[in-house]
Structures are given as C-alpha cells and as structure tokens.
Protein backbone atom coordinates (compact mmCIF):
# COMPACT_ATOMS: atom_id res chain seq x y z
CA UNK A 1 -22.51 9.27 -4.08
CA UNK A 2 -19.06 9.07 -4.45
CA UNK A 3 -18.26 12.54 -2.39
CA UNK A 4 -20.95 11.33 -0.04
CA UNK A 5 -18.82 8.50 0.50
CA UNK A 6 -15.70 10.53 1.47
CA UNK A 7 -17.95 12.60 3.94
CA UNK A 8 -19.33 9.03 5.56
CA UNK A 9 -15.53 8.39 6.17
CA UNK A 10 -14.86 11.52 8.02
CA UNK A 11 -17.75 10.99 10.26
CA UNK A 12 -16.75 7.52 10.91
CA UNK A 13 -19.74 6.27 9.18
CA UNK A 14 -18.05 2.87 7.92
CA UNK A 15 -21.17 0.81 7.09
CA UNK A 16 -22.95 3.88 5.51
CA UNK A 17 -19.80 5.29 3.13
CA UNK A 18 -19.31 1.90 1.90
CA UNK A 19 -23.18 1.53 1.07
CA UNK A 20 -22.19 5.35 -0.87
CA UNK A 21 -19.37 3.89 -3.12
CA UNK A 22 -21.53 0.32 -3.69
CA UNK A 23 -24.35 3.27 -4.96
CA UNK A 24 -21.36 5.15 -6.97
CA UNK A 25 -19.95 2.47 -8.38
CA UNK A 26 -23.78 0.63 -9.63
CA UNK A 27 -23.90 4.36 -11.19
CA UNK A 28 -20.49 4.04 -12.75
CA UNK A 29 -18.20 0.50 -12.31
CA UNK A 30 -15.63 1.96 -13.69
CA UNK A 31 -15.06 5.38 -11.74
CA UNK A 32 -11.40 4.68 -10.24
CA UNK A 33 -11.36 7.40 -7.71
CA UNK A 34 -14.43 5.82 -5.97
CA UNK A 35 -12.66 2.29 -6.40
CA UNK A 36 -9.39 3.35 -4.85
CA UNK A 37 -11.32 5.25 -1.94
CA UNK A 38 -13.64 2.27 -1.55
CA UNK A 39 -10.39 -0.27 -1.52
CA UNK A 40 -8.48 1.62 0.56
CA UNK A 41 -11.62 2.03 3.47
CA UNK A 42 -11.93 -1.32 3.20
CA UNK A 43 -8.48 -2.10 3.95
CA UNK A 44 -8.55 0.03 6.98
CA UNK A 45 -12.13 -1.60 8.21
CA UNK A 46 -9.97 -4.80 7.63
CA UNK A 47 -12.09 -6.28 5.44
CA UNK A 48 -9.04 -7.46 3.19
CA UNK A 49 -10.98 -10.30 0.59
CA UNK A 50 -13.26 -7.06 -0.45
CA UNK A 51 -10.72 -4.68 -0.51
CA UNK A 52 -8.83 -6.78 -2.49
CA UNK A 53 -11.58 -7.66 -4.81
CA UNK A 54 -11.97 -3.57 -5.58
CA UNK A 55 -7.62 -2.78 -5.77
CA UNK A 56 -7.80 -5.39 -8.55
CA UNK A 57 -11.19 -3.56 -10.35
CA UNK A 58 -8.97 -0.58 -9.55
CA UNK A 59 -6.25 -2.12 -11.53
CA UNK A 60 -8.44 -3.47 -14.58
CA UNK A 61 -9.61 0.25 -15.11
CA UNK A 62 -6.40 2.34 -14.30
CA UNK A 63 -4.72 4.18 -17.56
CA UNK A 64 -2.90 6.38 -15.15
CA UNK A 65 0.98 4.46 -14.07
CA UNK A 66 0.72 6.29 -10.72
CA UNK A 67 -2.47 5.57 -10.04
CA UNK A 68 -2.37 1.45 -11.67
CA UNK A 69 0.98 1.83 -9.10
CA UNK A 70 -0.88 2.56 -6.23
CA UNK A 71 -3.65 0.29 -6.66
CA UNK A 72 -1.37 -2.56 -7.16
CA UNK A 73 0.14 -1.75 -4.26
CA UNK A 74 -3.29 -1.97 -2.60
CA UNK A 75 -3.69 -5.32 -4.14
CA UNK A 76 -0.43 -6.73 -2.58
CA UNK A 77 -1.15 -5.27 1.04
CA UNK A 78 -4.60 -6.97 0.82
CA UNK A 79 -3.12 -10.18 -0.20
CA UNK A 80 -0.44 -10.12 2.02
CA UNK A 81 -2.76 -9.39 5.02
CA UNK A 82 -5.06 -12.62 4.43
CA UNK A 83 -1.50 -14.52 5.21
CA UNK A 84 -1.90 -16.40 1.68
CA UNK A 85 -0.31 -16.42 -1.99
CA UNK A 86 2.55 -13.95 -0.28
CA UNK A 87 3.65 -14.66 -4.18
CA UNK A 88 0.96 -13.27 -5.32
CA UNK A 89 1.39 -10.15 -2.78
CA UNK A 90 5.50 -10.33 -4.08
CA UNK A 91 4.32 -10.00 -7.58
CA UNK A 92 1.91 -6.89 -7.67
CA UNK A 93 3.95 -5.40 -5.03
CA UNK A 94 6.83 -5.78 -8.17
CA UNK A 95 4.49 -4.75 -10.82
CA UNK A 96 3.86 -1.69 -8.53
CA UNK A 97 7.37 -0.84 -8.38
CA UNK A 98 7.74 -1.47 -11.76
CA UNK A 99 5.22 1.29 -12.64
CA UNK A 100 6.66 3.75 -10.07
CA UNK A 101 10.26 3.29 -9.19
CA UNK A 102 9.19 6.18 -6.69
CA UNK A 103 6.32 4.26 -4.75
CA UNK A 104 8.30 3.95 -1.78
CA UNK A 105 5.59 2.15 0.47
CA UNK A 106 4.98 -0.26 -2.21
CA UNK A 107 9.54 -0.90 -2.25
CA UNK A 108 9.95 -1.12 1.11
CA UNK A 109 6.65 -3.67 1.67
CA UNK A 110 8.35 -6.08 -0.98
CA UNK A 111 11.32 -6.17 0.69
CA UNK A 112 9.74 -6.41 3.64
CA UNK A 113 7.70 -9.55 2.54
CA UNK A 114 10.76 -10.68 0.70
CA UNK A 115 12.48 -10.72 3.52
CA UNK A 116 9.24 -12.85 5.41
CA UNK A 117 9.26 -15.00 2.23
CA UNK A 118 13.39 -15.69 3.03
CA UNK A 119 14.01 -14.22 -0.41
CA UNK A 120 17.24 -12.92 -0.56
CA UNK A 121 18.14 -13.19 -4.02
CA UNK A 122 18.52 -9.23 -4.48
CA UNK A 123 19.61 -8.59 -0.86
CA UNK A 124 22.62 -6.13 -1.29
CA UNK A 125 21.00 -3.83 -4.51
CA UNK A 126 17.41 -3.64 -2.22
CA UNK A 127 18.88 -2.52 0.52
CA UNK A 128 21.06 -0.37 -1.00
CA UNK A 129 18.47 1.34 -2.49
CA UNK A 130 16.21 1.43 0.74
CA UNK A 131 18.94 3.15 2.48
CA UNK A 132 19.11 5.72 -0.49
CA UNK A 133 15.35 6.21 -0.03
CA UNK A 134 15.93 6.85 3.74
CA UNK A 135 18.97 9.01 2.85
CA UNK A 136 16.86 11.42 0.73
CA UNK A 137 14.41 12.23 3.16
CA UNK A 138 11.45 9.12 3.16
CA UNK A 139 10.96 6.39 5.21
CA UNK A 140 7.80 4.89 3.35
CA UNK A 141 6.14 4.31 5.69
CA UNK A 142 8.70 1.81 7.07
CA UNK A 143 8.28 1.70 10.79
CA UNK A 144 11.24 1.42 13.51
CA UNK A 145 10.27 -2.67 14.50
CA UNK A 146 10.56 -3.55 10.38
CA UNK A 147 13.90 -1.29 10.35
CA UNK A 148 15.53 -3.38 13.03
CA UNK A 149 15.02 -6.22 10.10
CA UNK A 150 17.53 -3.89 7.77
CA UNK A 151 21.06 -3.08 7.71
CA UNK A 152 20.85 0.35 8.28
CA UNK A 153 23.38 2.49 10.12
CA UNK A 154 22.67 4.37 13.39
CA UNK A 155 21.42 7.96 11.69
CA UNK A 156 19.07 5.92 9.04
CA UNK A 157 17.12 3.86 12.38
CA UNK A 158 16.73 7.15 14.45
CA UNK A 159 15.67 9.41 10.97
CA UNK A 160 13.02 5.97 10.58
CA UNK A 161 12.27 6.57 14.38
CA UNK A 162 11.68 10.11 14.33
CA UNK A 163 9.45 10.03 11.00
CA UNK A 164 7.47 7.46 12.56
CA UNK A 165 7.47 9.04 16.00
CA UNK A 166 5.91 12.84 14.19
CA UNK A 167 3.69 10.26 12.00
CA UNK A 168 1.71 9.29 15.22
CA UNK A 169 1.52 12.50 17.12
C-alpha cells in the first residue's frame, strides 16, 4: 500500500495515494517511511492540521536522528503554516537543528521565523552561520525574497538567486 501510495503521487492521484498510506499505515502505524511520505503529501495538498498530525506520529516513532530531524522539521513547517503557536514551530524547528546541525532547510526556516517572531537574540552567530552555509555551496532552500531579509553580501544574494533560479527550471 505504501509503494502504491508513492505511485498515486506521481500520477497526481492526491485523494487516492492518501487513501494508500491511511491503508498502509491501518496495516502498520508505525511504518515511518509511509508517515513521512504521507506528511510530507499532505503538506504539499496544504492540508497542514493533518500533515502535522502525521510529522508528529513521524516523530513519536523515529530512532533514526536524520530522519526524527527531518520530521521535526515537517512538524515546524506545518505549524508555522496554520499562522499559530510560531513557538511551537521555533521549537521543533530547534529540536530539528539540534539533531542535524546539517539540516539546512530546517536552519534557515528558524531564522527565518525568528526573524517573523522579531527574535533577535542570536542575530550575529545565525547569520554568520547562514552565510557559511551559502558559502559552501547550499542555499536551503532559502529563496531570493527571504534573502533580501539577511545581511548577505552581493555574491551570497546572486549564488541564492541562481540556485533558486536552476531550482524552478
């Protein structure tokens, strides 16, 4: 059910892949690769209460730190895209971090809802190490609007730019 589930999301089935996890998951609650795909379908559907509600089942069966990174990651960009508890969103985005010092899509949305939160407690060390990030090679997914928000120089916004630009071609 599970694989049938990844097909269903090629296809563009939406309403028929997440029937195909549901079925997976009654089969085994607990299978995280069918939670994460299920959670992270969701979240593109926009259906952010339910995908949140399967990042944090994710999270309650994860051993893996990678994987318990990504799906707390999942459970901050589902919180923070309901508008409410950004706190909440702040602290699993954290905990994500945390877990994965290299999650770079998790860093750069907490300092990105930091910044929307106005806190700037750790303003020069985040940035700092968001410009190291976009030094090395990665934007994380940071787009050229959000980067306009950071004190970056010239080179760092048109490397952000150009990622982004190659991302949607």
């Amino acid at each position: 059910w599970y694989h049938l589930g990844l097909m269903l999301v090629e296809l563009h089935r939406n309403r028929l892949a997440i029937r195909a996890y549901q079925t997976a998951l009654r089969l085994d609650s607990k299978h995280e690769r069918c939670l994460s795909a299920a959670a992270v379908h969701l979240y593109k559907m926009g259906k952010f209460h339910d995908a949140e509600h399967m990042f944090a089942r994710q999270s309650a069966v994860s051993t893996d730190p990678e994987s318990l990174s990504d799906a707390h990651n999942g459970l901050g960009a589902a919180i923070e895209m309901t508008h409410s508890r950004l706190e909440l969103s702040v602290t699993n985005f954290q905990k994500s971090v945390e877990l994965n010092p290299n999650n770079e899509p998790a860093f750069f949305s907490l300092i990105h809802l930091k910044g929307r939160i106005c806190d700037w407690r750790e303003y020069a060390q985040t940035f700092e190490k968001a410009r190291r990030f976009i030094d090395a090679g990665s934007s994380g997914g940071l787009g050229p609007i959000f980067a306009l928000a950071y004190p970056l120089n010239p080179q760092q916004m048109c490397f952000v730019t150009h990622v982004r630009a190659r991302e949607s071609i």
